[in-house]
Protein backbone atom coordinates (compact mmCIF):
# COMPACT_ATOMS: atom_id res chain seq x y z
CA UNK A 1 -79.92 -48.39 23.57
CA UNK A 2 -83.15 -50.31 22.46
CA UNK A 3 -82.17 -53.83 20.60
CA UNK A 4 -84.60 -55.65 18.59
CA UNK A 5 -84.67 -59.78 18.73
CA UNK A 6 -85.89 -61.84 15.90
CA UNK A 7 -86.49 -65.21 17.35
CA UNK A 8 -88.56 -68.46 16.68
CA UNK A 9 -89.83 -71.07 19.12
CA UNK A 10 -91.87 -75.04 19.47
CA UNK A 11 -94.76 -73.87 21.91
CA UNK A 12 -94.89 -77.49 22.89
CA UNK A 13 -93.28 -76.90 26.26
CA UNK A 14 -94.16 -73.83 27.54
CA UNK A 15 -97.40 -72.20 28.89
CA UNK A 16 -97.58 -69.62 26.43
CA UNK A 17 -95.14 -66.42 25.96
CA UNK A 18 -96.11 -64.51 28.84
CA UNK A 19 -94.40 -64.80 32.48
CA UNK A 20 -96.29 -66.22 34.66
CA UNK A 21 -96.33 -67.91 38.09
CA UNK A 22 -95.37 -71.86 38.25
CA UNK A 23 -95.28 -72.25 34.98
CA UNK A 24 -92.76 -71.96 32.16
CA UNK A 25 -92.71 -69.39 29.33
CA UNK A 26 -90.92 -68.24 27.11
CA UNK A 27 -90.50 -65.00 27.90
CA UNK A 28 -88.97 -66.21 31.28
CA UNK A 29 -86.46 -68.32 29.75
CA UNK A 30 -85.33 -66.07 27.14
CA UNK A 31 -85.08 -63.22 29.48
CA UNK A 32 -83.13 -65.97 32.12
CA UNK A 33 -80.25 -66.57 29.54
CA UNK A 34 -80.33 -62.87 28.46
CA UNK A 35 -79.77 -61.66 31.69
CA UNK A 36 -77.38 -64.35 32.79
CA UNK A 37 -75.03 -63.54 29.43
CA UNK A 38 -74.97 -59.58 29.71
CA UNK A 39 -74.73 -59.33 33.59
CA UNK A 40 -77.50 -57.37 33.84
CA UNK A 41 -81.42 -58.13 34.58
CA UNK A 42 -83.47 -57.72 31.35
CA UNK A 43 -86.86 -57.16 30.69
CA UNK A 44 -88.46 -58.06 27.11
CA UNK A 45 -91.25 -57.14 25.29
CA UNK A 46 -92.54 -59.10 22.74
CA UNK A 47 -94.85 -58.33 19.49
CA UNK A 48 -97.40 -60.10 20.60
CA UNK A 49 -98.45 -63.22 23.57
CA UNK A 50 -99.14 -66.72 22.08
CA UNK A 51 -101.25 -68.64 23.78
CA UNK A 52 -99.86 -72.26 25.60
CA UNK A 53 -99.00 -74.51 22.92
CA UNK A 54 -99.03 -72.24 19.97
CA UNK A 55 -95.48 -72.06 17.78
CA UNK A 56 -93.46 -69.08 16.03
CA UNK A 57 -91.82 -69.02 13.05
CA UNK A 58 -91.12 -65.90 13.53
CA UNK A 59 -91.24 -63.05 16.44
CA UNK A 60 -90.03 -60.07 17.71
CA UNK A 61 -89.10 -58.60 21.00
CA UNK A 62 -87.05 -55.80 21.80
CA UNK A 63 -85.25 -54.62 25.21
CA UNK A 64 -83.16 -52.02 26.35
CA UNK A 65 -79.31 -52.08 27.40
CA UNK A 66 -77.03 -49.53 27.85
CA UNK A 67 -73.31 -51.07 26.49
CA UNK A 68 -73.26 -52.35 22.39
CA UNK A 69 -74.29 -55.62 21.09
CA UNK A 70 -72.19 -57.65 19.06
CA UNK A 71 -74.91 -59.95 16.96
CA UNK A 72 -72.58 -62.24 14.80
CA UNK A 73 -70.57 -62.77 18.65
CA UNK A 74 -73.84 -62.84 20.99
CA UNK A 75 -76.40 -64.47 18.76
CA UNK A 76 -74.32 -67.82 18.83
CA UNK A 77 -73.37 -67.60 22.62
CA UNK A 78 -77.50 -67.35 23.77
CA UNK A 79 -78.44 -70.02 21.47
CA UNK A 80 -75.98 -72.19 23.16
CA UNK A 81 -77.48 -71.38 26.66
CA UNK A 82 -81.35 -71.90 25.32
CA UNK A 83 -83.04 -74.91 24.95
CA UNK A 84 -83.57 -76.43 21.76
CA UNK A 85 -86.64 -75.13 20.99
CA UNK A 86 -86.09 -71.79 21.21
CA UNK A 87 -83.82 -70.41 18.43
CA UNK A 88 -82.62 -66.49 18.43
CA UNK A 89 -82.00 -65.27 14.61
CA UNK A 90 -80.46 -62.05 15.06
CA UNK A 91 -80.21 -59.36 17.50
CA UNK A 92 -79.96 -55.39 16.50
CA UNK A 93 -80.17 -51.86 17.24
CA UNK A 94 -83.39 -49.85 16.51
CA UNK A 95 -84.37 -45.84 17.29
CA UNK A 96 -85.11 -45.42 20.78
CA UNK A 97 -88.72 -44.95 21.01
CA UNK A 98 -89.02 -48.75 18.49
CA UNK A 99 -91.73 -50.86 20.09
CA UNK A 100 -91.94 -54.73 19.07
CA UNK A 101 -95.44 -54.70 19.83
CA UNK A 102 -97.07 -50.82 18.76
CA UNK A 103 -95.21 -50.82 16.04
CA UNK A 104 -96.12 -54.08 14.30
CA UNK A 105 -98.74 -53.02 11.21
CA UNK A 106 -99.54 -56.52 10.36
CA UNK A 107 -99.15 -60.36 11.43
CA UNK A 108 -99.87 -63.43 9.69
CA UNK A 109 -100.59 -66.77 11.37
CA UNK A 110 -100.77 -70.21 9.95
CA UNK A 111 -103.38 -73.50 11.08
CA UNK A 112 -102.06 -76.44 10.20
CA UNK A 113 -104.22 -79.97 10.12
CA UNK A 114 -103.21 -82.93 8.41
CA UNK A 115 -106.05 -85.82 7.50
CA UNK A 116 -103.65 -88.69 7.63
CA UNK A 117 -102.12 -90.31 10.59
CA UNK A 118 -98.65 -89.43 10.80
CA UNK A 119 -96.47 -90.40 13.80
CA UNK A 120 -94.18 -87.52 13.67
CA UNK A 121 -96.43 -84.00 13.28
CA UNK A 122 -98.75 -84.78 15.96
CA UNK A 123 -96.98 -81.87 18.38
CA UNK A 124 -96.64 -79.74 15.21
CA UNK A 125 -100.45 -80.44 13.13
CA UNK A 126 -103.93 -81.15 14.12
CA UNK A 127 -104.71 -84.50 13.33
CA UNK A 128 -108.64 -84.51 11.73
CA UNK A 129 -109.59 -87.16 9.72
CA UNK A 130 -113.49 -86.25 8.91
CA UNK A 131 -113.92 -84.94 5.29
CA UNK A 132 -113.92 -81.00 4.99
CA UNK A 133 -115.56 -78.99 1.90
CA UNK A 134 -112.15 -76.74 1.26
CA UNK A 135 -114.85 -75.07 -1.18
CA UNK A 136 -117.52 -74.12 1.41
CA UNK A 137 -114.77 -73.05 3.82
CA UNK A 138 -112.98 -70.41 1.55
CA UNK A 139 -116.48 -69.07 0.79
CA UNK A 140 -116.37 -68.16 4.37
CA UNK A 141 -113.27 -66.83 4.09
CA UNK A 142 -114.67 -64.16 2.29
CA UNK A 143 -117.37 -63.35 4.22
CA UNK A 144 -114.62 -62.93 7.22
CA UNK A 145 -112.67 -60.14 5.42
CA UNK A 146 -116.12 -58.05 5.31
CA UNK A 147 -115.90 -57.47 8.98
CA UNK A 148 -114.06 -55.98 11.39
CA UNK A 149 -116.11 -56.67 14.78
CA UNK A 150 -114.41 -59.87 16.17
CA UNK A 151 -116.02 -60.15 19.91
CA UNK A 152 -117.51 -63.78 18.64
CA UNK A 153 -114.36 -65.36 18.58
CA UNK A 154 -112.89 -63.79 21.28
CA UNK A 155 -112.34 -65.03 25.10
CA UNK A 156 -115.14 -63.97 27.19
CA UNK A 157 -112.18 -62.57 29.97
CA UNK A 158 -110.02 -59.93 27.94
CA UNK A 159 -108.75 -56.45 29.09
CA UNK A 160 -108.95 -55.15 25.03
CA UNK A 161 -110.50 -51.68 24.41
CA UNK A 162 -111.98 -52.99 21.13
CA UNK A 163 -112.60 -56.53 19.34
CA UNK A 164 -111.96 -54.55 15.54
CA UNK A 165 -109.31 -56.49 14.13
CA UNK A 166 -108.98 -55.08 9.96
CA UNK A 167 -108.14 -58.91 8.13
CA UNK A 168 -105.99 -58.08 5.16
CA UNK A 169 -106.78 -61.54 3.84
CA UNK A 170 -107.77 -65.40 5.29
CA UNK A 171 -107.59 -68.89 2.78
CA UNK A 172 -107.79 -72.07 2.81
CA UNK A 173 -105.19 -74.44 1.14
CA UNK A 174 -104.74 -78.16 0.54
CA UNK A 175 -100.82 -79.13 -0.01
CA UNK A 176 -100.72 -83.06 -0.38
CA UNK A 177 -102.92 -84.41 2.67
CA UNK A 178 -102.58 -81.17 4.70
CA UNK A 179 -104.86 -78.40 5.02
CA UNK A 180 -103.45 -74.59 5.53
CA UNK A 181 -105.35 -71.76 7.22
CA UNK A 182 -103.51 -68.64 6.34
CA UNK A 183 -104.92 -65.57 8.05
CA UNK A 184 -103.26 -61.80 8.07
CA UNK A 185 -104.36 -58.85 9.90
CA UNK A 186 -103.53 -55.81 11.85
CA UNK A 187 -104.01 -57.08 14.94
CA UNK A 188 -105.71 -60.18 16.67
CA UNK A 189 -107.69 -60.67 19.83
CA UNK A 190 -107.17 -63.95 22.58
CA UNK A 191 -108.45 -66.81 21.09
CA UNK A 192 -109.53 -65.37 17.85
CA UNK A 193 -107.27 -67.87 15.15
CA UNK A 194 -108.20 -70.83 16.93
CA UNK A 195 -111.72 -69.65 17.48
CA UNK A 196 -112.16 -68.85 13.74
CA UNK A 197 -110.46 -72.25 12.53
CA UNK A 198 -113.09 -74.41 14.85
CA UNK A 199 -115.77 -72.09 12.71
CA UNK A 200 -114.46 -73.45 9.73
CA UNK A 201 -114.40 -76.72 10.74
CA UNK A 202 -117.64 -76.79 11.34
CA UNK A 203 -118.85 -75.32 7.92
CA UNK A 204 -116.50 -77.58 6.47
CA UNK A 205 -117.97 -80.45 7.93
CA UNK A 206 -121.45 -79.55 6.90
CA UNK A 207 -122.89 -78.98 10.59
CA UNK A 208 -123.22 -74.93 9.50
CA UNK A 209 -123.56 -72.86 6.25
CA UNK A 210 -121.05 -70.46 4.84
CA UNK A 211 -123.49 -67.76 5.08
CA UNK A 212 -124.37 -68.59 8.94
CA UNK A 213 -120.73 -67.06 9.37
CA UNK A 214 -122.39 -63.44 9.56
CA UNK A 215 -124.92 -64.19 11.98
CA UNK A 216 -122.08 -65.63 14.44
CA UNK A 217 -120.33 -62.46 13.82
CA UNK A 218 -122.66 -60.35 14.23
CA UNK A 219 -124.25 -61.82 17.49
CA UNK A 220 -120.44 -60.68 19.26
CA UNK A 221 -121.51 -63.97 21.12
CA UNK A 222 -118.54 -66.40 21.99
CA UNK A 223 -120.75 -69.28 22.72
CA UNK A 224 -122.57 -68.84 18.77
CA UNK A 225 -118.99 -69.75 17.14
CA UNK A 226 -117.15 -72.67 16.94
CA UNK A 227 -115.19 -74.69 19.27
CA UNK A 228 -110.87 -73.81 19.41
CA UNK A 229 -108.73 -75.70 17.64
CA UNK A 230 -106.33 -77.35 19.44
CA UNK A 231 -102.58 -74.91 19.65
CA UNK A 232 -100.51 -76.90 18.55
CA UNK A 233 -101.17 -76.85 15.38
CA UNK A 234 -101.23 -73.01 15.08
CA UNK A 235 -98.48 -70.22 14.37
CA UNK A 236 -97.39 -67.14 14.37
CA UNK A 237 -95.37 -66.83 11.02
CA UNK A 238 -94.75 -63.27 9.91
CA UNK A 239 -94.83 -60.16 12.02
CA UNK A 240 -94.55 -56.70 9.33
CA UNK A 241 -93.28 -52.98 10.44
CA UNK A 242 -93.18 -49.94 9.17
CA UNK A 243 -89.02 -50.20 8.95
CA UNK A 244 -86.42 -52.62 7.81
CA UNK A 245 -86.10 -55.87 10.32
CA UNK A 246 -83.70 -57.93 8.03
């Protein structure tokens, strides 16, 4: 039987999502206590890899077992054996051929920077004190919906078939001395949220013009966009199917 996971994590402390040699993930650890509660080794998939640092609010995995799982019983027991900042939500049965990762039709992530110095979100919010014209950098918002092309703010080392990425919608928001990049799409390339938010930042700060956006785009040039925004201020926040998850 194919089980679906619904599970959030701090990125803080581990390399990224994906397994991978000396260093910890979490996809390792999850699949560690998984495998240690049911007896048997498991192997997850996952809707998508975060990068090192980068958080979830929310994300989806699924993995295959043969005997029946027991959420309101097994939920509880793994989040005893996980660390703290990994939390499992719920755990449940989907059709056999359900992929957490083809299947997904949309995902939303989140930037977060805050302006003043606050001693407690530094893990959790980029810390940027210049000024930044929110104005100037939803005008460029709009320009980034017109395309679908993204090579420019993707890594230069990436196995994809294509850089088209189709952006539902990207804004800017200001909620008392934090700033909110909110962008949703059907898919997204290494790099590309982090890529795009340095962009902004520098349209925001004056150094580019809003309309200067489509010539970065349309060079497909990494090196013509912005610097990456540091990942810990980034997340993955809401992953969409074409069935019920709840």
């Amino acid at each position: 039987m194919r089980y679906f996971i619904k599970l959030a994590y701090n990125g803080t402390n581990y390399h990224g999502w994906q397994t991978q040699p000396n260093a910890v993930s979490v996809q390792e650890t999850l699949e560690k206590a998984l495998s240690l509660l049911l007896k048997n080794k498991i192997e997850i998939v996952a809707a998508g890899r975060t990068d090192a640092g980068v958080h979830a609010k929310e994300m989806f995995a699924h993995f295959d077992f043969e005997e029946e799982i027991d959420s309101d019983f097994w939920v509880p027991k793994l989040n005893s054996y996980l660390p703290k900042d990994i939390v499992i939500y719920s755990i449940f049965e989907v059709e056999a051929e359900a992929h957490a990762r083809f299947d997904a039709i949309e995902r939303t992530y989140e930037y977060l920077i805050h302006s003043t110095k606050d001693a407690f979100i530094n893990e959790l919010s980029w810390y940027h004190f210049y000024p930044l014209n929110l104005e100037k950098m939803n005008q460029a918002t709009k320009i980034l919906v017109e395309y679908t092309d993204f090579e420019c703010f993707s890594k230069v080392n990436t196995d994809v078939f294509t850089f088209n990425c189709k952006i539902k919608n990207a804004f800017w928001k200001q909620r008392d001395n934090q700033l909110i990049f909110t962008i949703t799409a059907d898919r997204f390339l290494r790099n590309m949220v982090r890529a795009i938010v340095g962009t902004m930042i520098n349209i925001g700060q004056g150094k580019i013009e809003p309309e200067d956006l489509r010539t970065i785009i349309e060079s497909k040039n990494r090196s013509q966009a912005g610097f990456s925004a540091p990942a810990h201020g980034l997340y993955l926040t809401r992953i969409l199917y074409p069935y019920s998850t709840e």
